[in-house]
C-alpha atoms as a PDB file:
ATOM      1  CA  UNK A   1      30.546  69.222 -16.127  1.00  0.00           C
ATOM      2  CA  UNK A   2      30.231  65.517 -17.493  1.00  0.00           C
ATOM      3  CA  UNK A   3      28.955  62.556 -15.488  1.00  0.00           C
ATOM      4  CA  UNK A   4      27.405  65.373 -12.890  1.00  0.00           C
ATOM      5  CA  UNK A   5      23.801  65.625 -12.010  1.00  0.00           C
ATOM      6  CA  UNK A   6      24.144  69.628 -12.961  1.00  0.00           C
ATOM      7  CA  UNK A   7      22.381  71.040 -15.813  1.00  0.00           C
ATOM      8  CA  UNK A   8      25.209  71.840 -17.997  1.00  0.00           C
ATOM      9  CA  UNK A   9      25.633  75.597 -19.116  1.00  0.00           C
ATOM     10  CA  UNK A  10      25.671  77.108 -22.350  1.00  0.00           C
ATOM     11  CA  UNK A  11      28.456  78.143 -23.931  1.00  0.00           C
ATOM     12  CA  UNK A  12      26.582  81.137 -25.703  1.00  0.00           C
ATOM     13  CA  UNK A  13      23.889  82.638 -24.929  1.00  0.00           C
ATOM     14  CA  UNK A  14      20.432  82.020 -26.422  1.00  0.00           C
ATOM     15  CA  UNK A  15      20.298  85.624 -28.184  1.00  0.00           C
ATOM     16  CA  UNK A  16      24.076  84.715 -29.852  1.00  0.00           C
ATOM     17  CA  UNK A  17      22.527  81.114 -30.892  1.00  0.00           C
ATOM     18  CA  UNK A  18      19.750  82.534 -32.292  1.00  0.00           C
ATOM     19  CA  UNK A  19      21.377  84.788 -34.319  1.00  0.00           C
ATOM     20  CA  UNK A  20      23.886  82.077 -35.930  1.00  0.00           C
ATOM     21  CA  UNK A  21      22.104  79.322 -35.936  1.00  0.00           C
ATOM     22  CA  UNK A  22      18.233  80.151 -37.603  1.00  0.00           C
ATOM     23  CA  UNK A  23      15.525  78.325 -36.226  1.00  0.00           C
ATOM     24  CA  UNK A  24      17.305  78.349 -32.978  1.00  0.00           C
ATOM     25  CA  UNK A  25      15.324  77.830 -29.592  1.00  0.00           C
ATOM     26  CA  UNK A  26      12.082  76.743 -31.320  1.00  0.00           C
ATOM     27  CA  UNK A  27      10.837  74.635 -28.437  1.00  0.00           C
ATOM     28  CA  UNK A  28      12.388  77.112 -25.385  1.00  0.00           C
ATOM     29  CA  UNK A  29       8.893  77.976 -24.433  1.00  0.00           C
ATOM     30  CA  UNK A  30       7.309  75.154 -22.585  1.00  0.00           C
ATOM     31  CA  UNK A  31       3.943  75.370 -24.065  1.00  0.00           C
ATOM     32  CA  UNK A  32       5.592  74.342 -27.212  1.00  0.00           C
ATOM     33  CA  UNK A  33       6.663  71.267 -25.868  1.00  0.00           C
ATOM     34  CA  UNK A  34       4.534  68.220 -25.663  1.00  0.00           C
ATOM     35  CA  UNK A  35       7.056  67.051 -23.231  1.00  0.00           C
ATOM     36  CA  UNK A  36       6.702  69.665 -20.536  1.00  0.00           C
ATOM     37  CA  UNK A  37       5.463  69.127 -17.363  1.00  0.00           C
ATOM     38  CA  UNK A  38       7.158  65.868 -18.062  1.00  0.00           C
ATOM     39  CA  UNK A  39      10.606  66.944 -18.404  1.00  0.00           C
ATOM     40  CA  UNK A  40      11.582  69.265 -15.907  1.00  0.00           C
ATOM     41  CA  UNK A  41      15.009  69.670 -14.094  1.00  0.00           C
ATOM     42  CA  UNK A  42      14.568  68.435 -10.908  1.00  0.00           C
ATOM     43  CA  UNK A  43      16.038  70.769  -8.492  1.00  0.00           C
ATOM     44  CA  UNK A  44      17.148  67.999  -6.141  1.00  0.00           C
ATOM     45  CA  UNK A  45      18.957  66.340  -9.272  1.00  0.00           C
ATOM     46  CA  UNK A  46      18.092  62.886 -10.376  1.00  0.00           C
ATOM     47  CA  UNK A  47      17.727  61.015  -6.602  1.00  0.00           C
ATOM     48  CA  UNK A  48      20.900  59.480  -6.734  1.00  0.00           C
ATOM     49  CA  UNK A  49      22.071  59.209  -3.934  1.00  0.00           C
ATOM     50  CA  UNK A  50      25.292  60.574  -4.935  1.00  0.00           C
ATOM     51  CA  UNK A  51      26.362  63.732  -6.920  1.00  0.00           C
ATOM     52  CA  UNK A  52      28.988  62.049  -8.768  1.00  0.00           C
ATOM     53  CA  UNK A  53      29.214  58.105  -8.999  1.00  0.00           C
ATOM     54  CA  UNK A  54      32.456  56.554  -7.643  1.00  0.00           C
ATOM     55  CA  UNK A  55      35.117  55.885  -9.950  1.00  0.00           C
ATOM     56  CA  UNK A  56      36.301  52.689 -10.989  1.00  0.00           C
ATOM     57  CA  UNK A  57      39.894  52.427 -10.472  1.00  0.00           C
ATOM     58  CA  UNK A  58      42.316  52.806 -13.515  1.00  0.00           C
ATOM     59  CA  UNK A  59      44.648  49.769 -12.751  1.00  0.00           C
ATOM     60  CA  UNK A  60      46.653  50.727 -16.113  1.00  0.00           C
ATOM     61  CA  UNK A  61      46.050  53.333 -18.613  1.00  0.00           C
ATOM     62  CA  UNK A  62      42.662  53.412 -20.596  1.00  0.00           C
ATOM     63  CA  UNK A  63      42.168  54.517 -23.886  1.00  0.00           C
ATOM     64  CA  UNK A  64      39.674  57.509 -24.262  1.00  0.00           C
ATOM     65  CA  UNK A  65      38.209  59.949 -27.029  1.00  0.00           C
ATOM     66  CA  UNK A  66      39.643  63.118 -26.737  1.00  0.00           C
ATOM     67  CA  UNK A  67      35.857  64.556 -26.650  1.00  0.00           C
ATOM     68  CA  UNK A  68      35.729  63.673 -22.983  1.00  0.00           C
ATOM     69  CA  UNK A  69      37.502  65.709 -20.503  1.00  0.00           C
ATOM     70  CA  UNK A  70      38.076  62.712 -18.329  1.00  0.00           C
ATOM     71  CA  UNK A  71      37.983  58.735 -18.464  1.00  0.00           C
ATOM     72  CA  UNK A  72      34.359  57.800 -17.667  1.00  0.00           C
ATOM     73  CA  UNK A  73      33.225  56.854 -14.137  1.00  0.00           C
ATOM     74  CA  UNK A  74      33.238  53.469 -15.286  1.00  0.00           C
ATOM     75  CA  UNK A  75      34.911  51.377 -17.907  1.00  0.00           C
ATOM     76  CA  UNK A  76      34.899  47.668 -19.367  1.00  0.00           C
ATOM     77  CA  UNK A  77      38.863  45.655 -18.395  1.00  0.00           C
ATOM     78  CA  UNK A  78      37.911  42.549 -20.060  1.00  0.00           C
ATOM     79  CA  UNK A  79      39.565  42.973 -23.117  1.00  0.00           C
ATOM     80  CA  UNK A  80      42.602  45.462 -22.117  1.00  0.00           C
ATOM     81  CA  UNK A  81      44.796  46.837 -25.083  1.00  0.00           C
ATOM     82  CA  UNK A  82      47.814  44.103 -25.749  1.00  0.00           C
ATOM     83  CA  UNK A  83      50.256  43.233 -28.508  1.00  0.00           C
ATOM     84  CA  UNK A  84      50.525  45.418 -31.807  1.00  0.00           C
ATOM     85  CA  UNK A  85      46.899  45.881 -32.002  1.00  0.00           C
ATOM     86  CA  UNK A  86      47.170  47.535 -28.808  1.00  0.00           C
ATOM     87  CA  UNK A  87      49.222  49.976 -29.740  1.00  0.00           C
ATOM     88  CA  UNK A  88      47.243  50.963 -33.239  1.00  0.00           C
ATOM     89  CA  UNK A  89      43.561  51.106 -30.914  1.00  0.00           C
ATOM     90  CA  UNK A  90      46.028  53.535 -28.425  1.00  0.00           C
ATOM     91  CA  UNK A  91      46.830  55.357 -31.307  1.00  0.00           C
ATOM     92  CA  UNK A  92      43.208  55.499 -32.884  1.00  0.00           C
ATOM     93  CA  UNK A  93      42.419  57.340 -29.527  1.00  0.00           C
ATOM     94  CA  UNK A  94      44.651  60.451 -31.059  1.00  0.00           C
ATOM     95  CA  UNK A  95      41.973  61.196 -33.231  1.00  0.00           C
ATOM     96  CA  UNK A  96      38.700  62.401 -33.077  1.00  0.00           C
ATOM     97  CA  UNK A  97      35.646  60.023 -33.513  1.00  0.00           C
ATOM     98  CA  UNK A  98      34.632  62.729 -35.899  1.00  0.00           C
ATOM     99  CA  UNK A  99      37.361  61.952 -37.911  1.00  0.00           C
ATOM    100  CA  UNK A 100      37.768  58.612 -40.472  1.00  0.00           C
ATOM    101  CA  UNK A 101      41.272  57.714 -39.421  1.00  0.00           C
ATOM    102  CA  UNK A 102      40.179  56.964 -36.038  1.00  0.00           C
ATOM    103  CA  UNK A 103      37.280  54.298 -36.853  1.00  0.00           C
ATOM    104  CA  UNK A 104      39.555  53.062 -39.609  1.00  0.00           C
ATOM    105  CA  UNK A 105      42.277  52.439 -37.584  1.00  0.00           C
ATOM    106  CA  UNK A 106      39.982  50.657 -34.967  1.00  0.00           C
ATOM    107  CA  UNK A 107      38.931  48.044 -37.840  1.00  0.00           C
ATOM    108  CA  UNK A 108      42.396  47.644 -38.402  1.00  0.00           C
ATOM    109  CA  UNK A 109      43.532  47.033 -34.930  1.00  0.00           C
ATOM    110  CA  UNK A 110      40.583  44.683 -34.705  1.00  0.00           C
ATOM    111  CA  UNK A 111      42.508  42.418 -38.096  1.00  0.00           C
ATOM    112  CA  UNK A 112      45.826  42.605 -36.738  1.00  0.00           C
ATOM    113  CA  UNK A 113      44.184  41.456 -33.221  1.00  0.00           C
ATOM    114  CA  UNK A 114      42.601  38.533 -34.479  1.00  0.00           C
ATOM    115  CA  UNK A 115      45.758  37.699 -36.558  1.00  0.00           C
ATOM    116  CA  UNK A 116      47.899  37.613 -33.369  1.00  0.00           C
ATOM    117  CA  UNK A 117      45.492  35.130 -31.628  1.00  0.00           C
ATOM    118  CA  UNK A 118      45.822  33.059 -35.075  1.00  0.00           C
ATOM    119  CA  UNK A 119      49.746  32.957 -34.567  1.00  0.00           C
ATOM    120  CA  UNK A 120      49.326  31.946 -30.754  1.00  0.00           C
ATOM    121  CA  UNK A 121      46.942  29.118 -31.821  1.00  0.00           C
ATOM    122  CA  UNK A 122      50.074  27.977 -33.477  1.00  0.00           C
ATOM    123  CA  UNK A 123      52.097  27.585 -30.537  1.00  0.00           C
ATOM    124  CA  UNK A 124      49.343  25.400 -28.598  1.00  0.00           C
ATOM    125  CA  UNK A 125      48.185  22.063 -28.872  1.00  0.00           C
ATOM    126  CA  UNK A 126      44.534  23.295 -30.606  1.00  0.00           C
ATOM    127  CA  UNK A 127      45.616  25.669 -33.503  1.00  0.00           C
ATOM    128  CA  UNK A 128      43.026  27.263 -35.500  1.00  0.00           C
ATOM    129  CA  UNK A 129      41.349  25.070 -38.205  1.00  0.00           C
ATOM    130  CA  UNK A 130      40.447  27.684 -41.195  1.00  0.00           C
ATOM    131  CA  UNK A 131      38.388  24.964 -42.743  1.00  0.00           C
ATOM    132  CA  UNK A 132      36.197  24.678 -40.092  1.00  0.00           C
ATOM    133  CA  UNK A 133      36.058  27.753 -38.119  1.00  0.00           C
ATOM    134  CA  UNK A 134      35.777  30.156 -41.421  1.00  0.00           C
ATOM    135  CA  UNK A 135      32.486  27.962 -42.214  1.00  0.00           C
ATOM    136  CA  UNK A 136      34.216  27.082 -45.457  1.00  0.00           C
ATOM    137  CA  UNK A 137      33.236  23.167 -44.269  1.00  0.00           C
ATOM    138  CA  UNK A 138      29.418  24.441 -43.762  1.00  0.00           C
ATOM    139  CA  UNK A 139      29.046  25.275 -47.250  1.00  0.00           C
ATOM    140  CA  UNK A 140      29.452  21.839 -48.405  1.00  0.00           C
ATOM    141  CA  UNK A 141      27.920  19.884 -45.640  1.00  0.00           C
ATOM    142  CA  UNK A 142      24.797  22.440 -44.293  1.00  0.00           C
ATOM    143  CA  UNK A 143      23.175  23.402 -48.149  1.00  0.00           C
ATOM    144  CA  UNK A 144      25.258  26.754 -47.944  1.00  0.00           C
ATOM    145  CA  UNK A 145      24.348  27.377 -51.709  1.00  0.00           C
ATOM    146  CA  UNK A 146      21.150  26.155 -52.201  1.00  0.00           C
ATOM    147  CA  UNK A 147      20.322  28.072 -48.856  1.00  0.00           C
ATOM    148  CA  UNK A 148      21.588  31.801 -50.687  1.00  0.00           C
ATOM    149  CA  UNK A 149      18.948  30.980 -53.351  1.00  0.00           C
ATOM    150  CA  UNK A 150      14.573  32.195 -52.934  1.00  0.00           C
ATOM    151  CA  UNK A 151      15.007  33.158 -49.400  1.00  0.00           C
ATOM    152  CA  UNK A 152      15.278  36.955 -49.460  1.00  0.00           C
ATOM    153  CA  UNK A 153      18.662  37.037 -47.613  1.00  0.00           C
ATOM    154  CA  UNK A 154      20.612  40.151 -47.271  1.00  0.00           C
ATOM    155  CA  UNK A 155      24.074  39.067 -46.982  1.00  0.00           C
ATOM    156  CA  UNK A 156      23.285  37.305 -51.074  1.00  0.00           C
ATOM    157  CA  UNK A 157      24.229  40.986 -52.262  1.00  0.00           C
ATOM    158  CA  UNK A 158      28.089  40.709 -50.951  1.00  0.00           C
ATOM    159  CA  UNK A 159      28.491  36.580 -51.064  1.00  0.00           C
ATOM    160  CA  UNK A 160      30.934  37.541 -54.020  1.00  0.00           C
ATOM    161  CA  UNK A 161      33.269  39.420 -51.424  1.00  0.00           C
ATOM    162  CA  UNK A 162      33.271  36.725 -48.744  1.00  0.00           C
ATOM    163  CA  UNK A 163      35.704  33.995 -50.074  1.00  0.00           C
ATOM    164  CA  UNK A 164      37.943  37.301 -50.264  1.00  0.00           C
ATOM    165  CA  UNK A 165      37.822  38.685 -46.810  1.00  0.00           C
ATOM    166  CA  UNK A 166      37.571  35.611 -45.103  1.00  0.00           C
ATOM    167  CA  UNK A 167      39.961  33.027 -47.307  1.00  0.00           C
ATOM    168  CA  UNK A 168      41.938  35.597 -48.800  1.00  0.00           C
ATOM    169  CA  UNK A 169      44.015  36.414 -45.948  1.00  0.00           C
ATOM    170  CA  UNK A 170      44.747  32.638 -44.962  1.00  0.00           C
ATOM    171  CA  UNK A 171      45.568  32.001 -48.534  1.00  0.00           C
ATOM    172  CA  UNK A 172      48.336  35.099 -48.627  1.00  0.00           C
ATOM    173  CA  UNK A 173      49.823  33.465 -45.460  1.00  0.00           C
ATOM    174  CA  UNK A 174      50.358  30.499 -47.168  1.00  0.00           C
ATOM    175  CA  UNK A 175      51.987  31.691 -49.988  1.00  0.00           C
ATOM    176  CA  UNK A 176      54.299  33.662 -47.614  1.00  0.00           C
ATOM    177  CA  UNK A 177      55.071  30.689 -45.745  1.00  0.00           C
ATOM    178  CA  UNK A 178      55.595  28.543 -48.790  1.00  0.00           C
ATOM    179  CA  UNK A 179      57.827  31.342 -50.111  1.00  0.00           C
ATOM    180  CA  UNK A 180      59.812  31.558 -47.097  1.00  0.00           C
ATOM    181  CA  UNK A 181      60.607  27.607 -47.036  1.00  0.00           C
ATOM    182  CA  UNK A 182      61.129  27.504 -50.973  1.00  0.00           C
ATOM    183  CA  UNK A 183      63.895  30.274 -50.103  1.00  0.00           C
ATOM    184  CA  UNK A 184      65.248  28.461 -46.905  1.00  0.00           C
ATOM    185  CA  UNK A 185      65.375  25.363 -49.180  1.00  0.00           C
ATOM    186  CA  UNK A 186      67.408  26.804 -51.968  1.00  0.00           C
ATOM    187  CA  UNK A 187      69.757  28.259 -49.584  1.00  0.00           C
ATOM    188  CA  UNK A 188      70.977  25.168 -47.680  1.00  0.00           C
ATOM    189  CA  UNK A 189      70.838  23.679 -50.771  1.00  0.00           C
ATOM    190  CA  UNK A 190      73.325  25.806 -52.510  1.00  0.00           C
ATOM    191  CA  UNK A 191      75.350  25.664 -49.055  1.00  0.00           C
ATOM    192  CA  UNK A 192      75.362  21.371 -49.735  1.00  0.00           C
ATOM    193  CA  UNK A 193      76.189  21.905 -53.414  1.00  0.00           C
ATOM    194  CA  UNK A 194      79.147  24.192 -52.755  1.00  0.00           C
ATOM    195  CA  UNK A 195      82.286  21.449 -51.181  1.00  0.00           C
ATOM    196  CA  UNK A 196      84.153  24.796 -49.651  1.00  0.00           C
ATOM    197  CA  UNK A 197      81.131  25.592 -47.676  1.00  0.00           C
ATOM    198  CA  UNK A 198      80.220  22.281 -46.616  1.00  0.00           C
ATOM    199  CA  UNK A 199      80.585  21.779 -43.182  1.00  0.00           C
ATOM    200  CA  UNK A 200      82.249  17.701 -42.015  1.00  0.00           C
END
């Protein structure tokens, strides 16, 4: 069983693993193993003092790969689930780490996260500055690209991609803004130019 001091059993035997898997076993005799007397099973377990460590209470439902037959003993609440991006890291949890969908929907949970603090910036005294806080100022005023230039740096291979990731999604909210108030513009506008619709 997980999280148990017990030496887990095996789901086939080692004559059936042998058989399906070649190569199999190898190192089941100890004086194959350089490890051995090292690594034994110790009969009275590890010297915990307990046999299975206390849980940490769930105080609201955790997220948890569906490899584990159980939430693990303990947990990190620092940063519970919220908002939309809460849902799509719930969600992610549907799917196997094996599988691509559930990493890709983590990274995607972890945008739309960070795009939901950017909004609440908006509605507090200190909203975010994406001139300063993307380092878009640092390139001008800390040798940004005389610094890229003889020094062996890794990150010089994907500097092309940067301005895109890290501007490009500013720059689309922008133009969505500036679309919407173009629109809003042209509407009361047309309600001012039309003399039935005007409102005295």
């Amino acid at each position: 069983m997980t999280y148990t001091p017990h030496k887990p059993p095996i789901a086939e035997s080692p004559d059936e693993l042998r058989k399906r898997i070649p190569g199999w076993g190898v190192d089941l005799d100890a004086k194959d193993r350089p490890s051995v007397p090292k690594l034994q099973f110790q009969e009275d377990f590890t010297g915990a003092h307990w046999e299975f460590p206390e849980r940490q209470p769930e105080k609201y439902p955790r997220e948890r790969s569906v490899e584990h037959g159980m939430l693990t003993p303990v947990f990190g609440i620092a940063q519970p689930p919220s908002g939309v991006a809460g849902a799509i890291r719930r969600y992610a949890y549907t799917y196997s780490e094996g599988r691509t969908a559930h990493w890709l929907l983590l990274i995607a949970a972890d945008r739309v996260d960070a795009w939901e603090h950017h909004l609440k910036s908006f509605l507090t005294l200190r909203p975010d500055n994406p001139i300063t806080e993307t380092g878009v100022k640092a390139e001008f005023t800390h040798n940004g690209l005389s610094s890229r230039f003889g020094q062996n740096r890794a990150d010089v291979k994907h500097q092309w991609l940067d301005p895109v990731i890290v501007g490009g999604p500013w720059i689309a909210a922008a133009g969505i803004v500036y679309s919407g108030a173009r629109s809003v513009a042209r509407s009361l506008s047309l309600v001012g130019s039309d003399g039935h619709r005007q409102v005295h």
